[in-house]
N, C-alpha and C. Protein backbone atom coordinates (compact mmCIF):
# COMPACT_ATOMS: atom_id res chain seq x y z
N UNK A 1 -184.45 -187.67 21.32
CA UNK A 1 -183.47 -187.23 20.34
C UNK A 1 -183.71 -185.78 19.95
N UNK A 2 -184.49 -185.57 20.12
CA UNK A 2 -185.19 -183.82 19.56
C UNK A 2 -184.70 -182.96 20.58
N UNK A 3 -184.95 -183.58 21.95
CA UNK A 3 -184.81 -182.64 23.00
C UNK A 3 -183.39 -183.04 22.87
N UNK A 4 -182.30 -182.97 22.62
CA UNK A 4 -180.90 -183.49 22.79
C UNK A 4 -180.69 -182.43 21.25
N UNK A 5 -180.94 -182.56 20.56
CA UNK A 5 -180.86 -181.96 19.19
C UNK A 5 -181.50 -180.15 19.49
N UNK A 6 -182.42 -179.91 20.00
CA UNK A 6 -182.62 -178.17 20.46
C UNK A 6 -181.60 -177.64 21.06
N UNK A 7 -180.84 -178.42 23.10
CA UNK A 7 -180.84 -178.29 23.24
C UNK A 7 -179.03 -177.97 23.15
N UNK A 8 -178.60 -178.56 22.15
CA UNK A 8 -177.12 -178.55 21.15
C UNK A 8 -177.41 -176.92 20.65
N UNK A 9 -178.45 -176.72 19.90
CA UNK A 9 -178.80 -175.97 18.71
C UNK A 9 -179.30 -174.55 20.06
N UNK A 10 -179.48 -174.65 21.31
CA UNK A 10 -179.90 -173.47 22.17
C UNK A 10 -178.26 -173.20 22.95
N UNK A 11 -177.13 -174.29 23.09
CA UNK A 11 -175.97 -174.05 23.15
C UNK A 11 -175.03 -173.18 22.25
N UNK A 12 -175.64 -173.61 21.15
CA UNK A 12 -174.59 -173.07 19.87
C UNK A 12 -174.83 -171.46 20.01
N UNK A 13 -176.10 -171.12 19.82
CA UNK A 13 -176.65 -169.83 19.52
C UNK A 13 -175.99 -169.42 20.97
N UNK A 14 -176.16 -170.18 22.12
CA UNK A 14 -175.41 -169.26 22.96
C UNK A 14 -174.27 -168.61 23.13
N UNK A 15 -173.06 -169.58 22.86
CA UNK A 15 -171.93 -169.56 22.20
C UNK A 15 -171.55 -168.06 21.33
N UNK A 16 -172.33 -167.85 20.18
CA UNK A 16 -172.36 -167.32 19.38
C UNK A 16 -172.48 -165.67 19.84
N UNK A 17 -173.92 -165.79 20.48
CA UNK A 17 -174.09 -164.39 20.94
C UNK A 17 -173.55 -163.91 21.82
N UNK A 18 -172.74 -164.58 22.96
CA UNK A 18 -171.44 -164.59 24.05
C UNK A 18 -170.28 -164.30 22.99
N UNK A 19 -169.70 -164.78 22.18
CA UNK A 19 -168.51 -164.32 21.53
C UNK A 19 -168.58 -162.99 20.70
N UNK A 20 -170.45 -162.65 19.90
CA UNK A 20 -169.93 -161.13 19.49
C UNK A 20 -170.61 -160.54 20.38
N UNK A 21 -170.58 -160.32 21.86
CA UNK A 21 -171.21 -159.18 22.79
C UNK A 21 -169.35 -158.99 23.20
N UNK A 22 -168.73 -160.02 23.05
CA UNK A 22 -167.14 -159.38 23.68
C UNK A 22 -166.34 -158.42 23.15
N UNK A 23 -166.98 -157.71 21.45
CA UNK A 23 -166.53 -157.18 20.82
C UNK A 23 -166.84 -155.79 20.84
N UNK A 24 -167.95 -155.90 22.13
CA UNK A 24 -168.26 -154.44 21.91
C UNK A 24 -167.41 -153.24 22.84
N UNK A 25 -166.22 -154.32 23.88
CA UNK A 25 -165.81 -153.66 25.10
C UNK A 25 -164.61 -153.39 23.96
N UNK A 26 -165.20 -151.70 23.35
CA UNK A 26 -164.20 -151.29 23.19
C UNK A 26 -162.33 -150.60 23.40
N UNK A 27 -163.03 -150.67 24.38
CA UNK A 27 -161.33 -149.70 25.38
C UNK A 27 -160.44 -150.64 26.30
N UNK A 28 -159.32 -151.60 25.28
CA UNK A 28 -158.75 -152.67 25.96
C UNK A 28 -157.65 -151.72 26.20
N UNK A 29 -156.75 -150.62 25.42
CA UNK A 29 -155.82 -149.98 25.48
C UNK A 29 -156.34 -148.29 26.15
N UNK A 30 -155.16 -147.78 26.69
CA UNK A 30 -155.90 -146.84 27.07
C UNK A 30 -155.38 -145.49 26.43
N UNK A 31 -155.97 -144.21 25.98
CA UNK A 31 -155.30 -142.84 25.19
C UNK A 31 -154.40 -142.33 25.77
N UNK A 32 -153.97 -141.61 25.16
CA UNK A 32 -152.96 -140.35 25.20
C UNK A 32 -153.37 -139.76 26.33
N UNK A 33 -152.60 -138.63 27.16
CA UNK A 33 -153.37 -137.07 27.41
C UNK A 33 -153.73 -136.18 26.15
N UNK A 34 -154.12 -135.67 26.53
CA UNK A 34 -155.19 -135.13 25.63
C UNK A 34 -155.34 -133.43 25.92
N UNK A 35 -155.44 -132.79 25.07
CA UNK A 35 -155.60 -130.83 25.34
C UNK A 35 -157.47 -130.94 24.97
N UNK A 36 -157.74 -130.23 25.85
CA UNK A 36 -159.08 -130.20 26.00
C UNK A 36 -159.63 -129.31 24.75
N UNK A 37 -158.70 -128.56 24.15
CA UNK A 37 -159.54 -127.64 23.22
C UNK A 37 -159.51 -128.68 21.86
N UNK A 38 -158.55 -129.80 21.66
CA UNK A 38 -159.07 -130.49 20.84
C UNK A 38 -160.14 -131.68 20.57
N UNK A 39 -160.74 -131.38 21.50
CA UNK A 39 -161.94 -132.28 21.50
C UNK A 39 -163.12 -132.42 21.13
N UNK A 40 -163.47 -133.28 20.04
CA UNK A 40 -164.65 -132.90 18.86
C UNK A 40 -165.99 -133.06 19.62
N UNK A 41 -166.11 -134.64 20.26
CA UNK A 41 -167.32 -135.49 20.34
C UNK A 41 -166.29 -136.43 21.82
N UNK A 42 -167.66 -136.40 23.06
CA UNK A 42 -166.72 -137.45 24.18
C UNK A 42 -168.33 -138.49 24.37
N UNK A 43 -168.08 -139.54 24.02
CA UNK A 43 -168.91 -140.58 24.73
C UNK A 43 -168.55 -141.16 25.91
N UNK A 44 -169.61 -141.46 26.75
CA UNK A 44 -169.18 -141.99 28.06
C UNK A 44 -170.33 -143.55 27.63
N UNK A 45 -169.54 -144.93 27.68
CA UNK A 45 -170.92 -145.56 27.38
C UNK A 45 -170.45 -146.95 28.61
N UNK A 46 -171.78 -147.15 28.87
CA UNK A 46 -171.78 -148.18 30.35
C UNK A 46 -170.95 -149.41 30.26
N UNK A 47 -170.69 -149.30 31.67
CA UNK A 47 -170.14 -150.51 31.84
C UNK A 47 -171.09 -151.84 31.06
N UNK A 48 -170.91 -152.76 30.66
CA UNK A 48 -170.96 -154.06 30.13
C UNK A 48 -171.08 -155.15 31.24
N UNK A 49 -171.03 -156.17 31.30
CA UNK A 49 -171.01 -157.01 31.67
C UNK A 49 -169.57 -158.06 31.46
N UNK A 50 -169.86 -157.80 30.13
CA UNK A 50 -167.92 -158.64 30.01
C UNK A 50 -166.91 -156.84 29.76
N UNK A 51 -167.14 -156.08 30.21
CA UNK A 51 -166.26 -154.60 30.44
C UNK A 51 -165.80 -154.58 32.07
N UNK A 52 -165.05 -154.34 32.31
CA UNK A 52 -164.50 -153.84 33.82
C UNK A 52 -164.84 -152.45 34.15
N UNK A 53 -164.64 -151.22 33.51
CA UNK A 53 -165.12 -150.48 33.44
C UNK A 53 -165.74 -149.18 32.36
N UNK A 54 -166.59 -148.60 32.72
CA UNK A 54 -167.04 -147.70 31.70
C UNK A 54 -166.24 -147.34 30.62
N UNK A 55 -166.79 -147.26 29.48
CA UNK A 55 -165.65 -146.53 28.28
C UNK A 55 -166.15 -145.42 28.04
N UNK A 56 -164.72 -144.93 28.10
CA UNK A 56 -164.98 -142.79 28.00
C UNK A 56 -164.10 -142.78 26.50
N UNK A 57 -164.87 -142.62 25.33
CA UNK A 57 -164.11 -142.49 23.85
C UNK A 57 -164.49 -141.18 23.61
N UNK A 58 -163.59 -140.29 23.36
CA UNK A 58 -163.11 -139.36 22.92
C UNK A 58 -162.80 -139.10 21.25
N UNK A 59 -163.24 -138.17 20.59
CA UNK A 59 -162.89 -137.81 19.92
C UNK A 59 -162.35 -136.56 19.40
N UNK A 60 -160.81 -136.54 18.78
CA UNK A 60 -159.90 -135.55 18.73
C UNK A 60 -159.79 -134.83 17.27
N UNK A 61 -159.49 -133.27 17.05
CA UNK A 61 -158.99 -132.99 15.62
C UNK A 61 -157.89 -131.87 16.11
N UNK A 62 -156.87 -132.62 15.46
CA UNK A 62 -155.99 -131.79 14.80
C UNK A 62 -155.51 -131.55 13.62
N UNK A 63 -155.21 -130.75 12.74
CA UNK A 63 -154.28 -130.03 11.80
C UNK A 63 -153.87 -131.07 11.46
N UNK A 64 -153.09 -132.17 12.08
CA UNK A 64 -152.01 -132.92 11.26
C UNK A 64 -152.11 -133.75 11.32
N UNK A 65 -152.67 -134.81 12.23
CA UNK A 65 -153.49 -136.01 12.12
C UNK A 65 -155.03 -136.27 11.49
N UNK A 66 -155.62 -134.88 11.91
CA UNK A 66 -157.20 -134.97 11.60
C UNK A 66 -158.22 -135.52 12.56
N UNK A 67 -158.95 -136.54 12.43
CA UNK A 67 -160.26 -136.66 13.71
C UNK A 67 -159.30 -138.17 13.61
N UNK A 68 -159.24 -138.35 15.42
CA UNK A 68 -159.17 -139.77 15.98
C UNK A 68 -159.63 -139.72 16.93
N UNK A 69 -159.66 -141.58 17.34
CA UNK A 69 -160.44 -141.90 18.31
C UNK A 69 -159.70 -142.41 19.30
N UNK A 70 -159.80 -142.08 20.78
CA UNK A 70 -159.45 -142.52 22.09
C UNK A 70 -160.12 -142.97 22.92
N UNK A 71 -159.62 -143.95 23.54
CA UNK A 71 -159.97 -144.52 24.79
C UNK A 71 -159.22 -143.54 26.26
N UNK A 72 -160.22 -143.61 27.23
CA UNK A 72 -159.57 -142.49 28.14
C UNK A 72 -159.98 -143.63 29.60
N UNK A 73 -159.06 -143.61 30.86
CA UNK A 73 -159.29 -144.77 31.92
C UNK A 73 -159.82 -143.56 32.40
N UNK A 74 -161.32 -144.15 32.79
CA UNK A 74 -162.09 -142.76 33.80
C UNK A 74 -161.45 -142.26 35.42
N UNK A 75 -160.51 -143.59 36.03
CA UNK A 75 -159.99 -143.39 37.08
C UNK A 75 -159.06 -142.38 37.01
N UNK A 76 -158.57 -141.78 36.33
CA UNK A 76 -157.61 -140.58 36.01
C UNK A 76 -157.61 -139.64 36.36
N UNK A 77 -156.93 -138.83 37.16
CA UNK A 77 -157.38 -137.46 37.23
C UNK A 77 -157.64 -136.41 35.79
N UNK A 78 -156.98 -136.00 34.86
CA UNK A 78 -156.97 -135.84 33.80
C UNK A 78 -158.50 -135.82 32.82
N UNK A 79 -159.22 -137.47 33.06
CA UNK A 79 -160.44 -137.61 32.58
C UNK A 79 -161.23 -137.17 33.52
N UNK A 80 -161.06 -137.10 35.05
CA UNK A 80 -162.66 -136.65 35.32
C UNK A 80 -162.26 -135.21 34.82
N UNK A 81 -161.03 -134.57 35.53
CA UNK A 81 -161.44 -133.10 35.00
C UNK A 81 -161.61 -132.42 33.42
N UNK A 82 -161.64 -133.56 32.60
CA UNK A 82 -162.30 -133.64 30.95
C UNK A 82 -163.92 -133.52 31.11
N UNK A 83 -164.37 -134.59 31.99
CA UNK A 83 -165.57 -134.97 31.68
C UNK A 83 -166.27 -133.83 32.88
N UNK A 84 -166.00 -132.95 33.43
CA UNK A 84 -165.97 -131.44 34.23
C UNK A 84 -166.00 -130.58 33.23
N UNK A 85 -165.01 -130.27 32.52
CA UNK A 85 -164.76 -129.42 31.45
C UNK A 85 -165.99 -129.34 30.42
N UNK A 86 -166.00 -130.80 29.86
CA UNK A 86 -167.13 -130.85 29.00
C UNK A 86 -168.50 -130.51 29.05
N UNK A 87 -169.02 -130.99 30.05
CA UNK A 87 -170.34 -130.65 30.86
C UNK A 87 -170.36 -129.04 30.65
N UNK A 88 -169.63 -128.63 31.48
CA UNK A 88 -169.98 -127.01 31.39
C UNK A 88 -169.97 -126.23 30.02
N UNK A 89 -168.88 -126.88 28.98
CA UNK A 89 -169.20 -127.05 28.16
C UNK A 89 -170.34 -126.79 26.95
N UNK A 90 -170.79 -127.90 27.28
CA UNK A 90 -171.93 -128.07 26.59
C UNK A 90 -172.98 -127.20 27.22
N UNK A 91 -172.98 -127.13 28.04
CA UNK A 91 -174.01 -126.42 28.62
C UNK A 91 -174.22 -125.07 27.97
N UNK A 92 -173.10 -124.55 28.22
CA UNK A 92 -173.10 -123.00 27.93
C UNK A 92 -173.39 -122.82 26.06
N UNK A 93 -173.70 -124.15 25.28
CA UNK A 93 -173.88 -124.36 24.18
C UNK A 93 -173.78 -124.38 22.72
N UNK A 94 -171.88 -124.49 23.12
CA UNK A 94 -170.80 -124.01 21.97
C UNK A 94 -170.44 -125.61 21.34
């Protein structure tokens, strides 16, 4: 009865930690285009396991909206030559 009673109680917890790891694949929708000079902050963060692919979130400011956040599909032409842009970017240390 014990071992029947853990092994309920090693299901549940599984359950549990499977339903909030699905919350972390942020980028179900995908952004705008985007002007490269408005770009605050770009995360690139790994593929997941329950993710299909990498999420590239972007962050934007303008004047009239202010700072938001995007999802960008890395297959794009558009995003790699973002994530080109940025690199050099940063580099040069502006």
């Amino acid at each position: 009865m014990k071992l029947l009673t853990a092994a309920l109680l090693l299901l549940l917890i599984a359950m549990c930690l499977s339903s909030a790891e699905g919350v972390k694949c942020k980028c179900s929708r995908k952004g705008p285009k985007i002007r490269f000079s408005n770009v605050r902050k770009l995360e690139i963060k790994p593929r997941y396991p329950f993710c299909v692919e990498e999420m590239i979130i972007v962050t934007l400011w303008t004047r009239v909206r202010g700072e938001q956040q995007h999802c960008l599909n890395p297959k794009r032409q558009n995003t790699v030559r973002l994530l080109k842009w940025y690199r050099v970017w940063k580099e040069k240390g502006r």
